[in-house]
N, C-alpha and C. Protein backbone atom coordinates (compact mmCIF):
# COMPACT_ATOMS: atom_id res chain seq x y z
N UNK A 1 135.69 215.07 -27.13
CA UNK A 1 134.60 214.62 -26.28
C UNK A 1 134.86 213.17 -25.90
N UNK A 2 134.64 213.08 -24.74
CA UNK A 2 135.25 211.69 -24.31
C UNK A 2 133.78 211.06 -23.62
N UNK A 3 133.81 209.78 -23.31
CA UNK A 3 132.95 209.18 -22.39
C UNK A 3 131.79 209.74 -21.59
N UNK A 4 132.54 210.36 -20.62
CA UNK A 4 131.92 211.26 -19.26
C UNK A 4 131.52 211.69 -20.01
N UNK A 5 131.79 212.82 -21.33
CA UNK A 5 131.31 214.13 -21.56
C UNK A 5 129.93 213.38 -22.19
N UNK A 6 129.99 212.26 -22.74
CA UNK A 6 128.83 211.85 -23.41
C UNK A 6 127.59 211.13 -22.67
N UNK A 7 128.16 210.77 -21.14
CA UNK A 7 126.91 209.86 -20.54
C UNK A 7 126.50 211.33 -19.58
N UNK A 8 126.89 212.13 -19.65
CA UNK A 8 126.93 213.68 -18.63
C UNK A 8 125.62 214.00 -19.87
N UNK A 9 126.15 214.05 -21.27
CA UNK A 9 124.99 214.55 -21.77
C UNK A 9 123.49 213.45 -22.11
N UNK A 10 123.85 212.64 -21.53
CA UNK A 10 122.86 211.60 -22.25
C UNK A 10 121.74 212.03 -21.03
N UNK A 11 122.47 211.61 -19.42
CA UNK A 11 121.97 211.70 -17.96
C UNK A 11 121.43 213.68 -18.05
N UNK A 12 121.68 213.99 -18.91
CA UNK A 12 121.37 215.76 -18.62
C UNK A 12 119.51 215.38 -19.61
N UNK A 13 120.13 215.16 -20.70
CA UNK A 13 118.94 214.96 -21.57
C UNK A 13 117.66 213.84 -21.11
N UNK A 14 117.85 212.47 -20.23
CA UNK A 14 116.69 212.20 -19.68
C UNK A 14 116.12 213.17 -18.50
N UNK A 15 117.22 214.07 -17.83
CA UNK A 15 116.19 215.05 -16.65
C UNK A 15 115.60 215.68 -17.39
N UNK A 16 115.88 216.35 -18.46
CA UNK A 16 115.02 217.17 -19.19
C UNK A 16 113.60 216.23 -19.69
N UNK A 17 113.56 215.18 -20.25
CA UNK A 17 112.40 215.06 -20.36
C UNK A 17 111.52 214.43 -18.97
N UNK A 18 112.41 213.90 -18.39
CA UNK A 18 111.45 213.70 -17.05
C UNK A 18 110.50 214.95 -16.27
N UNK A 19 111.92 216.09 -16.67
CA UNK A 19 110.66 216.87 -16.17
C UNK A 19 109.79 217.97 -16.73
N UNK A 20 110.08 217.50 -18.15
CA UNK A 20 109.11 218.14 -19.22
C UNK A 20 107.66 217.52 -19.31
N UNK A 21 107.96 215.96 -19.18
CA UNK A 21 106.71 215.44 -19.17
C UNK A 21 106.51 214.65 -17.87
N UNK A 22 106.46 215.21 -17.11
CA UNK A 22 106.49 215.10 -15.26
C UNK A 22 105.07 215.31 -15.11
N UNK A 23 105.12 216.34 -15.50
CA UNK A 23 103.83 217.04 -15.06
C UNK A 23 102.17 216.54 -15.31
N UNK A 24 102.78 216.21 -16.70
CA UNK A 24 101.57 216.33 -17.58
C UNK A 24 101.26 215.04 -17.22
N UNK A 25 102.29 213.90 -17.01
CA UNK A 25 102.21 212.28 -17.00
C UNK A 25 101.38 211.96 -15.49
N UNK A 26 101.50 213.00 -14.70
CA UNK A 26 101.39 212.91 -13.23
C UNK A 26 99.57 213.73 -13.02
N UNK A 27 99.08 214.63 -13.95
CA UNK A 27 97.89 214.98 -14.00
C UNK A 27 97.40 213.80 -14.47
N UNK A 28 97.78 213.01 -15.89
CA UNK A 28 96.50 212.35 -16.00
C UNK A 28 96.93 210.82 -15.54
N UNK A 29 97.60 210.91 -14.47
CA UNK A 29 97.38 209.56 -13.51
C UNK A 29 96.88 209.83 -12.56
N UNK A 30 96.98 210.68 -11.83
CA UNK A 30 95.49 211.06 -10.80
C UNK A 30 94.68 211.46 -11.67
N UNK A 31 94.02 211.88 -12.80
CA UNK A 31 92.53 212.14 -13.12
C UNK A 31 91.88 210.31 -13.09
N UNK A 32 93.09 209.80 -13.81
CA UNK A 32 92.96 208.42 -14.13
C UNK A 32 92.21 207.78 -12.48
N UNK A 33 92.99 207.88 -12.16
CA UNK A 33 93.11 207.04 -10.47
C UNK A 33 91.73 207.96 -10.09
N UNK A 34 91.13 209.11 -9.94
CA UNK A 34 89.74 209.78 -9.50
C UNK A 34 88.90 209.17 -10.30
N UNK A 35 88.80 208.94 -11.80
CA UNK A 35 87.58 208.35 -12.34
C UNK A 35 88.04 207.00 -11.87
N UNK A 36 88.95 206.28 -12.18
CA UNK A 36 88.64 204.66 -11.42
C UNK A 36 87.70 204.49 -10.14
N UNK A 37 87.89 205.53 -9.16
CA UNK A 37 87.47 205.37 -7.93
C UNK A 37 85.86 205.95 -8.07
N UNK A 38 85.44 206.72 -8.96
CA UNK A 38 84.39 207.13 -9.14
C UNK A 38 83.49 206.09 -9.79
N UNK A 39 84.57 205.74 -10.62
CA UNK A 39 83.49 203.91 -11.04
C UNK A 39 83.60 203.10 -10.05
N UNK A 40 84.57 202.81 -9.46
CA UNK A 40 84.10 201.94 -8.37
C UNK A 40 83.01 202.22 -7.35
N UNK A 41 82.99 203.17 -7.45
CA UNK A 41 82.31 203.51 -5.74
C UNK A 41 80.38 203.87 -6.97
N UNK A 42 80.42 204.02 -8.05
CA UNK A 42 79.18 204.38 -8.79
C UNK A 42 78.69 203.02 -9.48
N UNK A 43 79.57 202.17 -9.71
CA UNK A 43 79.50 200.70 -10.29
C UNK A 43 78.88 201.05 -11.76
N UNK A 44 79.85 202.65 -12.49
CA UNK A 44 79.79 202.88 -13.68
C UNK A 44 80.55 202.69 -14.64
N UNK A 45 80.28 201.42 -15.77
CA UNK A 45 81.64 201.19 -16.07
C UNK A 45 81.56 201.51 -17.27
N UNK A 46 81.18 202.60 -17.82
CA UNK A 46 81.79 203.23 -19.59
C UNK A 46 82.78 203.61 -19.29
N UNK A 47 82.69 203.09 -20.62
CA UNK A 47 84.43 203.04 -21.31
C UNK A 47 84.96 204.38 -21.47
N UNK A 48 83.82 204.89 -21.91
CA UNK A 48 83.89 206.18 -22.61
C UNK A 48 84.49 207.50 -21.52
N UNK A 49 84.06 206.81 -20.78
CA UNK A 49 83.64 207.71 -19.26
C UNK A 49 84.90 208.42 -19.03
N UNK A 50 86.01 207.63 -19.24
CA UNK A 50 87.62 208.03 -18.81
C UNK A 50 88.29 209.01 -19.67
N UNK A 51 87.71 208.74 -21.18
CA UNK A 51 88.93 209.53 -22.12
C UNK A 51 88.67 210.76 -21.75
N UNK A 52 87.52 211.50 -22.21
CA UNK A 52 87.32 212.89 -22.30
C UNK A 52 87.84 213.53 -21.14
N UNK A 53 87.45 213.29 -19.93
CA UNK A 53 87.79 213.82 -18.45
C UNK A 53 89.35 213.48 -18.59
N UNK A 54 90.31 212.68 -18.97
CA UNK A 54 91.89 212.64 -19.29
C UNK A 54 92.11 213.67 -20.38
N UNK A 55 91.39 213.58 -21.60
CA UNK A 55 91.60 215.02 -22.43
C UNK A 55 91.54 215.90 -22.11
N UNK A 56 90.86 216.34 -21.09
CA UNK A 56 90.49 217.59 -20.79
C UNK A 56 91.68 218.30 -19.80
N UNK A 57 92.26 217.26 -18.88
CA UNK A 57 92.50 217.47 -17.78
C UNK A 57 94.44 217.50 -18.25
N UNK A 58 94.72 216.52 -19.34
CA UNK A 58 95.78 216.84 -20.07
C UNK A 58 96.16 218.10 -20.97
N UNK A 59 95.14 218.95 -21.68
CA UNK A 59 95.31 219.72 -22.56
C UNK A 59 95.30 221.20 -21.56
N UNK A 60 94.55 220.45 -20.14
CA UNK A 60 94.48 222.60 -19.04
C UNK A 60 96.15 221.99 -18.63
N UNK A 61 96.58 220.71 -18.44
CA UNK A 61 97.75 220.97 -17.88
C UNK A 61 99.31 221.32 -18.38
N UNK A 62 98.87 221.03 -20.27
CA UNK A 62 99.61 221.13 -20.91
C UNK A 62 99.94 222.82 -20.82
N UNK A 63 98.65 223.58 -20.92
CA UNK A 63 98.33 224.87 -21.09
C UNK A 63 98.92 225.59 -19.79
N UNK A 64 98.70 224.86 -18.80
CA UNK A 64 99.23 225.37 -17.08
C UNK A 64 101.20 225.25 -17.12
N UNK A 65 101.70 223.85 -17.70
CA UNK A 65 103.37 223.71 -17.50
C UNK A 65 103.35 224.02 -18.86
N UNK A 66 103.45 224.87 -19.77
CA UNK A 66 104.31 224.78 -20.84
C UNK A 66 105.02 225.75 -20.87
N UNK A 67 104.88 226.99 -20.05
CA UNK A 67 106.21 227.88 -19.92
C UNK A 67 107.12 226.94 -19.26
N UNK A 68 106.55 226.29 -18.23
CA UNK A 68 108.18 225.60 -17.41
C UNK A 68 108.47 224.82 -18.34
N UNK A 69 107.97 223.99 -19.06
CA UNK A 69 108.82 222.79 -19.92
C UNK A 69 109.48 224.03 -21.26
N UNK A 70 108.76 225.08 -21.51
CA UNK A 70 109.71 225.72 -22.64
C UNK A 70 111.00 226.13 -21.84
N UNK A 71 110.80 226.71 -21.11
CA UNK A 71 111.99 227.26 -19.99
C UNK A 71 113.12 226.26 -19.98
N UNK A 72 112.68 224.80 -19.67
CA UNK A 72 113.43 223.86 -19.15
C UNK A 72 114.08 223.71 -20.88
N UNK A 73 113.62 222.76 -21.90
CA UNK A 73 113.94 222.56 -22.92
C UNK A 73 115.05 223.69 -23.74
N UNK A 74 114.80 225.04 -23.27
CA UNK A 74 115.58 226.33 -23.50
C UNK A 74 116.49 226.18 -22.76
N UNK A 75 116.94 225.90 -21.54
CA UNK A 75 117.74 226.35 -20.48
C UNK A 75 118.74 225.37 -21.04
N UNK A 76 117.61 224.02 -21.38
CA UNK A 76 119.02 222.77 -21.48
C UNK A 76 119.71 222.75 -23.42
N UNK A 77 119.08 223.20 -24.12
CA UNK A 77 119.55 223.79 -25.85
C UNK A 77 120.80 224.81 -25.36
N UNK A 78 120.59 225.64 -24.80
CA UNK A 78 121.63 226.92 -24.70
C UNK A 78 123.11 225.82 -23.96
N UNK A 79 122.35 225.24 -22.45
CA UNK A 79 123.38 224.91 -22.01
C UNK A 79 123.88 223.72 -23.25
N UNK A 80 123.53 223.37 -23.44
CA UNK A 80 124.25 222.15 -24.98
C UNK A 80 124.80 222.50 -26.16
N UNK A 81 124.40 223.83 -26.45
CA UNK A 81 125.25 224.76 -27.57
C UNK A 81 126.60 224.95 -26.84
N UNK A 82 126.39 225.78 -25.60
CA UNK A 82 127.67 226.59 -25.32
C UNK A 82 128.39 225.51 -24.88
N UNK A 83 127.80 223.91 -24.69
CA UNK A 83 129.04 222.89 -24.56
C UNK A 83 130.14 222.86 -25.46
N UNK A 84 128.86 222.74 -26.95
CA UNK A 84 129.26 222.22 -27.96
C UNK A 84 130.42 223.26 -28.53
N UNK A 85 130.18 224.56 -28.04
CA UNK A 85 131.08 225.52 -28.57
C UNK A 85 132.15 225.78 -27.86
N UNK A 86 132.21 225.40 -26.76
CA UNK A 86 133.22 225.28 -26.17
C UNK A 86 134.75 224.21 -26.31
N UNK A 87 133.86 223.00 -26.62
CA UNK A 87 134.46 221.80 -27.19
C UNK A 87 134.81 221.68 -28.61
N UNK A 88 134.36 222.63 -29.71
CA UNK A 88 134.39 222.50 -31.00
C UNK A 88 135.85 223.13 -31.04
């Protein structure tokens, strides 16, 4: 295993989590960004106001991508075995 073979796997392993947690990072920055704008425009400012509506909205989206992120995390284990077995 030389160089390439190792920044090939390093650059393989951040797409995988980019787009494992793509999804989920990208729901609760628009829920985020809708309640900001809902306090602004309501001039409601609990604190409280933000978490639950981000919990909520994180745990349906976790529930909505987690076949694709198992899929993805699977697709990229197999392809990294049969590297590894190839190269062993």
């Amino acid at each position: 295993m030389n160089e390439t073979d190792v920044l090939d796997i390093a650059q393989s392993a951040l797409w995988v989590v980019l787009l494992t947690a793509g999804p989920i990072m990208f729901a609760g920055l628009l829920i985020g960004l809708v309640i900001a704008l809902f306090q602004a425009l309501t001039t409601i400012q609990e604190m409280t106001l933000t978490f639950v509506p981000k919990i909520i909205v994180i745990f349906i989206a976790i529930v909505v991508f987690l076949p694709f992120m198992m899929t993805t995390v699977i697709e990229y284990s197999v392809t990294l075995f049969d590297r590894i077995a190839t190269t062993g």
